[in-house]
Protein backbone atom coordinates (compact mmCIF):
# COMPACT_ATOMS: atom_id res chain seq x y z
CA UNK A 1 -122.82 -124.25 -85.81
CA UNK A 2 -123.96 -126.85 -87.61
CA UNK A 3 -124.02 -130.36 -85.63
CA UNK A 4 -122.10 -133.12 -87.36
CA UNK A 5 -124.11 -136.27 -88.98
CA UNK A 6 -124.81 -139.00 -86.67
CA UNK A 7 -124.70 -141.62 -89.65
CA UNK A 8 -120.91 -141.94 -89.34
CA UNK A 9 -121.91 -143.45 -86.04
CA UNK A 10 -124.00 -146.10 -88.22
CA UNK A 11 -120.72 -146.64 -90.62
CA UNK A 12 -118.95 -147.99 -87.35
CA UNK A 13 -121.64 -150.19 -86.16
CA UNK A 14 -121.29 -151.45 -90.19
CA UNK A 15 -117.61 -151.88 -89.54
CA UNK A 16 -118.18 -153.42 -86.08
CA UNK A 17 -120.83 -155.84 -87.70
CA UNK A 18 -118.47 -156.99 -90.58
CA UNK A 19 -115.27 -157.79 -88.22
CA UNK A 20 -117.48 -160.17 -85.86
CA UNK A 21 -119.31 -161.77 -88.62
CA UNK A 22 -115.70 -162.90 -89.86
CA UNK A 23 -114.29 -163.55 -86.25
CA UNK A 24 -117.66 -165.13 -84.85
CA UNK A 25 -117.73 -167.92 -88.25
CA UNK A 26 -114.29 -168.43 -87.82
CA UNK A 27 -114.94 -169.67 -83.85
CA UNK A 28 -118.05 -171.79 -85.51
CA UNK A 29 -116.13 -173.30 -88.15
CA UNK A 30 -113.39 -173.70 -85.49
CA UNK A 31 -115.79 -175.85 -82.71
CA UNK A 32 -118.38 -176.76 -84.46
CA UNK A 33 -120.67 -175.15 -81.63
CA UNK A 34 -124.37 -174.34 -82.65
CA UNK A 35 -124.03 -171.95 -79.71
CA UNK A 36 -121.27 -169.94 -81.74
CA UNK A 37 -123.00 -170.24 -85.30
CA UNK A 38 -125.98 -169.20 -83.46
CA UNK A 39 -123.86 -165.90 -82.80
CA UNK A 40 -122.39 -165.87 -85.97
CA UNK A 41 -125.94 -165.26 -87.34
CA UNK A 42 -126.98 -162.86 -84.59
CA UNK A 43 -123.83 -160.74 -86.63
CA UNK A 44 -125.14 -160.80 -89.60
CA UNK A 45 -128.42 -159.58 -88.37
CA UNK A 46 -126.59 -156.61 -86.62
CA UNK A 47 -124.75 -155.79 -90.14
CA UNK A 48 -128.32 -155.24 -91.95
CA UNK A 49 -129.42 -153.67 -88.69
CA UNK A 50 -126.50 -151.25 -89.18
CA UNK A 51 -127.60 -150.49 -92.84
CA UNK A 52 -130.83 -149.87 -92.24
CA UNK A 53 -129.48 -147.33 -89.75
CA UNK A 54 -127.57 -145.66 -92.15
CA UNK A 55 -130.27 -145.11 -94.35
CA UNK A 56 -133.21 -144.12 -91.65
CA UNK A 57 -130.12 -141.62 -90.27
CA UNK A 58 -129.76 -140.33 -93.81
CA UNK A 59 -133.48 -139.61 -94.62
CA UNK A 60 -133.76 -138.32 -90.64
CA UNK A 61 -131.09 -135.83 -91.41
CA UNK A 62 -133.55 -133.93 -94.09
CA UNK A 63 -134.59 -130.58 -93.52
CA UNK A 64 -138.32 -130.00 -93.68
CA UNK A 65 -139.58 -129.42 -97.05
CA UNK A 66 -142.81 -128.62 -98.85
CA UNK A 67 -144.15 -132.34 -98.29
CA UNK A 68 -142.66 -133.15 -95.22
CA UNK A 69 -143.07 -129.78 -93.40
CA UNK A 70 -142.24 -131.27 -89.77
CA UNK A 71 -139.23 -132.84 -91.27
CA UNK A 72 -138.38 -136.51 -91.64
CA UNK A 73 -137.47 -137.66 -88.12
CA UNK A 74 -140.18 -140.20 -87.88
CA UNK A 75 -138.23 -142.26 -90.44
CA UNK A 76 -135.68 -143.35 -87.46
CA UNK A 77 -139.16 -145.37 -86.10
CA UNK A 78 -138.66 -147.58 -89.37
CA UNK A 79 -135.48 -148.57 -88.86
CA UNK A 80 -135.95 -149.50 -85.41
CA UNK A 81 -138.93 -151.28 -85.72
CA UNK A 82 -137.09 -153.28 -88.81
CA UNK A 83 -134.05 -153.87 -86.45
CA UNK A 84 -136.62 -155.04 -83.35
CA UNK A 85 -138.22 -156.89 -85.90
CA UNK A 86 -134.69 -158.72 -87.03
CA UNK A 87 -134.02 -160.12 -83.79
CA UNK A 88 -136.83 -161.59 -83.47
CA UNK A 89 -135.96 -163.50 -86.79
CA UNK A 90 -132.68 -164.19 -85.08
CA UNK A 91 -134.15 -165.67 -81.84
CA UNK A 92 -136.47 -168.01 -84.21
CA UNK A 93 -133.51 -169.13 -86.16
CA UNK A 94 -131.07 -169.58 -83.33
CA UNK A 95 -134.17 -171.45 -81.70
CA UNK A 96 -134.31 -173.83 -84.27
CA UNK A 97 -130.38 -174.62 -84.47
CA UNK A 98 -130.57 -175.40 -81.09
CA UNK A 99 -133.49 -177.82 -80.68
CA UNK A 100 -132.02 -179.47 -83.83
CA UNK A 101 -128.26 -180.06 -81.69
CA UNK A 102 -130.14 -181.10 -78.73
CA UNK A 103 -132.27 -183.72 -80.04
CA UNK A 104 -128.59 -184.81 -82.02
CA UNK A 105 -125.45 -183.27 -80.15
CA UNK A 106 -122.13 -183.72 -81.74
CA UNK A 107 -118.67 -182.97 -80.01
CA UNK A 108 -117.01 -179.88 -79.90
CA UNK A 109 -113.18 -179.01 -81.20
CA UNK A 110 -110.62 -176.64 -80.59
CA UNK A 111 -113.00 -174.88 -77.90
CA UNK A 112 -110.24 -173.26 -76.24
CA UNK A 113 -109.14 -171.30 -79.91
CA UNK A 114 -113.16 -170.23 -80.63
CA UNK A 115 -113.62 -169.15 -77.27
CA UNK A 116 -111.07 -166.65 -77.56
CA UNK A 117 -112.00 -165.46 -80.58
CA UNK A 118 -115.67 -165.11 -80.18
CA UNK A 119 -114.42 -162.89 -76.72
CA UNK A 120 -112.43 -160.25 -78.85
CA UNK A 121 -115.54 -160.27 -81.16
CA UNK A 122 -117.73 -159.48 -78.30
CA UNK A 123 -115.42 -156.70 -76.98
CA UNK A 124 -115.51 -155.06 -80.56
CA UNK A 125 -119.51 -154.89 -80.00
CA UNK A 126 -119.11 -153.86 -76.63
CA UNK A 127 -116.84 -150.63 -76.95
CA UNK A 128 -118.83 -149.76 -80.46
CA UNK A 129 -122.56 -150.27 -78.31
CA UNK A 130 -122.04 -148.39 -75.50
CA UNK A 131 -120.43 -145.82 -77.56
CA UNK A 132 -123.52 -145.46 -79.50
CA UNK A 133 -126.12 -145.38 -76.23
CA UNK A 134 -124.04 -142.67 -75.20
CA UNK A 135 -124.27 -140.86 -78.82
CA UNK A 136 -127.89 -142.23 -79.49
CA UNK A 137 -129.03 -140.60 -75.78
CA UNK A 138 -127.29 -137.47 -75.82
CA UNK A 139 -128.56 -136.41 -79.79
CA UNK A 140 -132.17 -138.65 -78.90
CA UNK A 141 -131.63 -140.32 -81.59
CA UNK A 142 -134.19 -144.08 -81.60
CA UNK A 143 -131.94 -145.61 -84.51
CA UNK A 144 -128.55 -145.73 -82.50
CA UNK A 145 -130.02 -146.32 -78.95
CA UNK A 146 -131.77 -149.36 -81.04
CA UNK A 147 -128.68 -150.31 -82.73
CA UNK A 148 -126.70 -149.69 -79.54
CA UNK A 149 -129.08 -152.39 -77.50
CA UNK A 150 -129.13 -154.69 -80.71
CA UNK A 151 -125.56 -154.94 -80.20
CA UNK A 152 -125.47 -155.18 -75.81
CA UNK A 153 -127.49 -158.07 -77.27
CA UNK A 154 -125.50 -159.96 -79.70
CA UNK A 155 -122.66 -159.18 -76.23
CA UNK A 156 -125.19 -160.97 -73.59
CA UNK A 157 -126.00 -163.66 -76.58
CA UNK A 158 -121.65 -164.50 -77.02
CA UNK A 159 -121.34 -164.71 -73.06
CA UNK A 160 -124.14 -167.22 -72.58
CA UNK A 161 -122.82 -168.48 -75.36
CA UNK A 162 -119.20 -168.59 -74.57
CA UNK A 163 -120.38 -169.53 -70.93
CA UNK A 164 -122.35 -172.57 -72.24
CA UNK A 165 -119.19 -173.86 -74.33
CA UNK A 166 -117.00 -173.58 -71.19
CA UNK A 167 -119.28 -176.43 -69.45
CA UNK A 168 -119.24 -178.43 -72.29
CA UNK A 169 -115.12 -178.39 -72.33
CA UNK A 170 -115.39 -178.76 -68.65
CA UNK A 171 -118.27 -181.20 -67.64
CA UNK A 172 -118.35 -183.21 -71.40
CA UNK A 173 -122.26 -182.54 -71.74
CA UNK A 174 -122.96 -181.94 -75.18
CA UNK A 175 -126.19 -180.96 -74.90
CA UNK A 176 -125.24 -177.99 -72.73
CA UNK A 177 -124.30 -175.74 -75.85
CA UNK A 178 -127.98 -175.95 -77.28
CA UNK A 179 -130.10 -175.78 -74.00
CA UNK A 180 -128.02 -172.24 -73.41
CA UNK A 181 -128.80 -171.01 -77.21
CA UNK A 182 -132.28 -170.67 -76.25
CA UNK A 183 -132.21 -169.18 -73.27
CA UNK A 184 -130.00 -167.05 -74.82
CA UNK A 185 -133.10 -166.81 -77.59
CA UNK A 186 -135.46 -165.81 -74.71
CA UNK A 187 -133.72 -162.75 -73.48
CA UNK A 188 -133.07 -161.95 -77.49
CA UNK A 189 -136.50 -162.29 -78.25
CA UNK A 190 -137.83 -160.24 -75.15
CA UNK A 191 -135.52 -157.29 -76.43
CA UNK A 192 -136.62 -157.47 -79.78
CA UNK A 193 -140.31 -156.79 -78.82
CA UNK A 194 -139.72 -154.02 -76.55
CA UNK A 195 -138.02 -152.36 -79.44
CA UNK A 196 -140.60 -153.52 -81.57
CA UNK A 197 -143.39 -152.00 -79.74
CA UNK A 198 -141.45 -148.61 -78.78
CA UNK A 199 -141.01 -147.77 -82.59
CA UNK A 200 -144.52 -148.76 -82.97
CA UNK A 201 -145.58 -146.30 -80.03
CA UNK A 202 -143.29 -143.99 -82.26
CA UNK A 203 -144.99 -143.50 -85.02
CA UNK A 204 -148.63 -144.03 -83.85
CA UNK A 205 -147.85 -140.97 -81.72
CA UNK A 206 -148.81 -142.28 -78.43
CA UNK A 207 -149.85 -140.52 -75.90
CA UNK A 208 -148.05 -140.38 -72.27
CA UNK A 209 -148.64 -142.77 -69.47
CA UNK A 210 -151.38 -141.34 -66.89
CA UNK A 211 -148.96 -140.86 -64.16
CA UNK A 212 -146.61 -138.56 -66.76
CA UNK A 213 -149.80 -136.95 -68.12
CA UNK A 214 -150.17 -135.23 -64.27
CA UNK A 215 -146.81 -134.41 -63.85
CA UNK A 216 -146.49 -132.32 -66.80
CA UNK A 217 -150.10 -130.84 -65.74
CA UNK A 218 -148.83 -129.79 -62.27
CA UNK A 219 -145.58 -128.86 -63.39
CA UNK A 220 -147.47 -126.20 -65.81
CA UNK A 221 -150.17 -125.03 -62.89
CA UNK A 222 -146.83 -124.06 -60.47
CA UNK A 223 -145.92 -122.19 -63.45
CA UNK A 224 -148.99 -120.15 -64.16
């Protein structure tokens, strides 16, 4: 029995992507909060992140051919190493929102109305991700465990985000909103280079760590 295509899992992290790019810019145009535009773009990221999926999933899902006789699943490395490489764009743009609002804060509005909608944003990404780590473990597919931990991102980027706006309303620092955007753009940018550098390991065909090297060797010798 043929097993079903795993792109339709990519059409719901392109459905996923869309709804939170319009809730997300609603909270920013809401607040005013470079904090919540900075997750606004983070979206946006995810919905090209999601395309590219879609199309690595599609040219994956070839059968071996003449000119490709060990089939085309090396093409999921691309899209994860396009998506690692994304984030890191992200992290560089959210970093330079931020240091911009911290060296000139403004005041925040209607905080309590963007909060709540940049939290049902982040519980859209959060059913939709784990959904796909599940999926993207149990088929080993790269391109939706990637897409899957793209999207735990953009989660962990609207609670530090959502976090840092909640001390503003409460304490009145301004400045709070920015200095949590880029710690937010740490962890973003540390994720974005470990996917970065497994898709690389991907298709350079790396070989296994030393200590997994002797496992598999004495696993084989109790065999024989």
């Amino acid at each position: 029995m043929e097993e079903p295509s795993l792109t339709r899992f990519a059409w719901l992290s392109i459905a996923a992507a869309v709804l939170t790019i319009g809730l997300k810019t609603a909270a920013w145009w809401i607040t005013g909060s470079v904090g919540l535009l900075s997750d606004a773009m983070e979206s946006i990221v995810n919905l090209v992140g999601g395309l590219m999926a879609l199309a690595m999933l599609t040219v994956a899902e070839r059968p071996a051919d003449q000119e490709h006789p060990y089939g085309h699943g090396k093409a999921e490395y691309f899209s994860s190493g396009v998506e690692g490489t994304l984030i890191l764009i992200a992290a560089i743009s959210i970093s330079g929102a931020a240091v911009n609002r911290l060296i000139s804060p403004k005041p925040l509005e209607e905080i309590g109305v963007g909060l709540a909608i940049s939290i049902v944003a982040s519980l859209v990404n959060l059913g939709v991700a784990l959904l796909l780590l599940r999926v993207g473990r149990r088929s080993s597919s790269i391109t939706l465990e990637a897409n899957a931990h793209h999207l735990l991102t953009d989660v962990w980027t609207s609670i530090g985000v959502v976090a840092g706006v909640g001390m503003v309303a409460l304490t009145g620092w301004e400045r709070l909103d920015p200095v949590v955007a880029l710690v937010v753009a740490a962890n973003i940018i540390w994720t974005g280079v470990r996917i970065v550098r497994r898709s690389i390991g991907g298709l350079m065909d790396t070989a296994l760590l030393t200590e997994d090297r002797v496992a598999v060797r004495d696993a084989t010798n109790k065999l024989e």
